[in-house]
C-alpha atoms as a PDB file:
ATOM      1  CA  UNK A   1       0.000   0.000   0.000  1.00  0.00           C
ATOM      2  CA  UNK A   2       1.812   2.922  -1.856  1.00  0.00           C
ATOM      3  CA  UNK A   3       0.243   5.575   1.677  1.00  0.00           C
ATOM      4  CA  UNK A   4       2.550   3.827   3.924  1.00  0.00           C
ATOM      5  CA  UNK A   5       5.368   5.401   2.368  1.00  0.00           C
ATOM      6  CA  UNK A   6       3.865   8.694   4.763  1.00  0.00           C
ATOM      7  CA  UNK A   7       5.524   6.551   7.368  1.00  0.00           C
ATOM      8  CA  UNK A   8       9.377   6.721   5.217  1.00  0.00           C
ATOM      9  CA  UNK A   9      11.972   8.088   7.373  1.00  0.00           C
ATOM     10  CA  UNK A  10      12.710  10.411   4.458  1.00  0.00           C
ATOM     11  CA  UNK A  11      11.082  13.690   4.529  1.00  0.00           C
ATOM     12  CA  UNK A  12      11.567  13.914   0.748  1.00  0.00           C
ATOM     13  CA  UNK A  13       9.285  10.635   0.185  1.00  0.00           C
ATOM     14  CA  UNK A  14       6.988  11.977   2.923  1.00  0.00           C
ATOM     15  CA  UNK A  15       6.388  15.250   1.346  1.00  0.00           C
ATOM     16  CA  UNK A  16       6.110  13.597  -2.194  1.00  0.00           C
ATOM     17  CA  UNK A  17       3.745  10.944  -1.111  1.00  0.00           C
ATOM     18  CA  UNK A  18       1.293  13.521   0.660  1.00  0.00           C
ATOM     19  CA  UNK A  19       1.410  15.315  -2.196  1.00  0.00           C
ATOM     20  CA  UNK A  20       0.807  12.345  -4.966  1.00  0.00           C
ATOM     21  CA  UNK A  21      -1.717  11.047  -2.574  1.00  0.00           C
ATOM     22  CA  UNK A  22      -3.624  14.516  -2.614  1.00  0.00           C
ATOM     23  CA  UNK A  23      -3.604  14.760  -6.191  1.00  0.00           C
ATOM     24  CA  UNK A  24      -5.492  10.920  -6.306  1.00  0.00           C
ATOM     25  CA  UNK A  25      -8.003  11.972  -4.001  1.00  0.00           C
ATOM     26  CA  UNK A  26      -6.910   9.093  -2.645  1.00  0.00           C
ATOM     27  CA  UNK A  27      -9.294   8.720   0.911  1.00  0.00           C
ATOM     28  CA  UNK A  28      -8.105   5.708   2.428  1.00  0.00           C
ATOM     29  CA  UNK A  29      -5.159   7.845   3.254  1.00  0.00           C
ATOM     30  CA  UNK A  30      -6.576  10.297   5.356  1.00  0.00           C
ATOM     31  CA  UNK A  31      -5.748   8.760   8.718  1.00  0.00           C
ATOM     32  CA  UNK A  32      -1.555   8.929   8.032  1.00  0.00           C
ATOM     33  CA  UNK A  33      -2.291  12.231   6.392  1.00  0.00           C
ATOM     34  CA  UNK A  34      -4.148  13.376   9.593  1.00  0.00           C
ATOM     35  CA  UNK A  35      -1.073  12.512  11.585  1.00  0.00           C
ATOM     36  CA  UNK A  36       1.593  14.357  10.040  1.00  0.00           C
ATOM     37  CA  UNK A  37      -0.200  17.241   9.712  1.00  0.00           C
ATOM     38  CA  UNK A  38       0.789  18.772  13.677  1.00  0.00           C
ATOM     39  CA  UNK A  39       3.602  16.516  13.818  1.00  0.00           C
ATOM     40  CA  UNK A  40       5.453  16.801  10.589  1.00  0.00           C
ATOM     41  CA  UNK A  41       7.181  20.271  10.450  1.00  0.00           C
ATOM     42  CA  UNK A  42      10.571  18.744   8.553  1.00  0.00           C
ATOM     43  CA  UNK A  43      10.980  21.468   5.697  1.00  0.00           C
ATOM     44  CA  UNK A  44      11.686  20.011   2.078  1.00  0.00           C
ATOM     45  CA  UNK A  45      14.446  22.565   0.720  1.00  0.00           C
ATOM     46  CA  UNK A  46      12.165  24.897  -2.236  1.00  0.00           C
ATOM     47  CA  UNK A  47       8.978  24.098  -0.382  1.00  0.00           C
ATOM     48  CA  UNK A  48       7.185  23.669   3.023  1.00  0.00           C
ATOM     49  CA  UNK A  49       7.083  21.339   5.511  1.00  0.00           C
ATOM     50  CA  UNK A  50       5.316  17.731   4.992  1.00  0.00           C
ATOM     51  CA  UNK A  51       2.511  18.636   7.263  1.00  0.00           C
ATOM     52  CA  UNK A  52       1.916  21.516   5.539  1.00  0.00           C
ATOM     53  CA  UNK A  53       1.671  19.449   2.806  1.00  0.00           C
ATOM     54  CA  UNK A  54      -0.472  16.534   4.276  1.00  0.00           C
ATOM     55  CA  UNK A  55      -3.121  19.338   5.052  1.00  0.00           C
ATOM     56  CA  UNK A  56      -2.880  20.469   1.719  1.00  0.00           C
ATOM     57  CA  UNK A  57      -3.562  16.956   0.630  1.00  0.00           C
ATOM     58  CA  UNK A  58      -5.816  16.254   3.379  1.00  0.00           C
ATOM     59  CA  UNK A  59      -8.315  19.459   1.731  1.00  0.00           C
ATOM     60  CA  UNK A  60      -7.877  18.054  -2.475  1.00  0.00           C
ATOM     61  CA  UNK A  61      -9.468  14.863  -0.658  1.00  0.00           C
ATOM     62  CA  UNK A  62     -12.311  16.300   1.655  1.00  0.00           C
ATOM     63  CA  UNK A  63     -13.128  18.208  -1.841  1.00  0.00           C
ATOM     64  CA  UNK A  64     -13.058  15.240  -3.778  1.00  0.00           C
ATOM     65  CA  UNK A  65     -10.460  17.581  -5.843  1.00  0.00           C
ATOM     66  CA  UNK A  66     -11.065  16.507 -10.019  1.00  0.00           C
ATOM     67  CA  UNK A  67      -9.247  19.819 -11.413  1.00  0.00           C
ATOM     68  CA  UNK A  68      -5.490  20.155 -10.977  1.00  0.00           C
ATOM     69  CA  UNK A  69      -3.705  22.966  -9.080  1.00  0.00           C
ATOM     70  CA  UNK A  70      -2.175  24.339 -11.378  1.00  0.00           C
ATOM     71  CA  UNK A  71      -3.877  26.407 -13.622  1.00  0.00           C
ATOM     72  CA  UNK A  72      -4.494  25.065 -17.287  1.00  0.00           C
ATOM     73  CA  UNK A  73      -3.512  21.216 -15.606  1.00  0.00           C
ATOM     74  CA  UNK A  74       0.395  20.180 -14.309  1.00  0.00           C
ATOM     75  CA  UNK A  75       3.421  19.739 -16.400  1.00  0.00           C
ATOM     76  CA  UNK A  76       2.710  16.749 -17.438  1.00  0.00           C
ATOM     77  CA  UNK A  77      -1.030  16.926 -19.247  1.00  0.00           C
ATOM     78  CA  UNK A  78      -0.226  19.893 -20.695  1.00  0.00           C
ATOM     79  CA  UNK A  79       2.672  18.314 -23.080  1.00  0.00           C
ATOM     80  CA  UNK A  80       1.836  17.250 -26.581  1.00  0.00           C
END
């Protein structure tokens, strides 16, 4: 189960789980999401910390998020 990497003792593969995890909507995640949130304050270097971004992932869930962040859809659906 890919959400247990929340548990990795690298802050890099915490912070880019929460995120990847956020962008799935993925709900059965939500509990290990809930706990990093006040516990997680490692910073990734060019970002924020991983409980900043488990909250962030925490909200594209509770929204059922379907549109992308980024405006006009990430990186990667916007190449031809």
């Amino acid at each position: 189960m890919y959400y247990l990497r929340l548990r990795d003792p690298s802050k890099d593969v915490r912070f880019w789980c929460a995120f990847a995890l956020g962008e799935m909507a993925e709900k059965r995640a939500d509990p290990a999401l809930k706990l990093l949130v006040p516990n997680d304050r490692r910073i990734v270097k060019g970002f924020h910390s991983v409980g900043k971004e488990a909250a962030d992932a925490l909200e594209c869930i509770e929204t059922e998020k379907v549109a992308h962040r980024r405006k006009n859809g990430c990186v990667f659906c916007i190449r031809e």
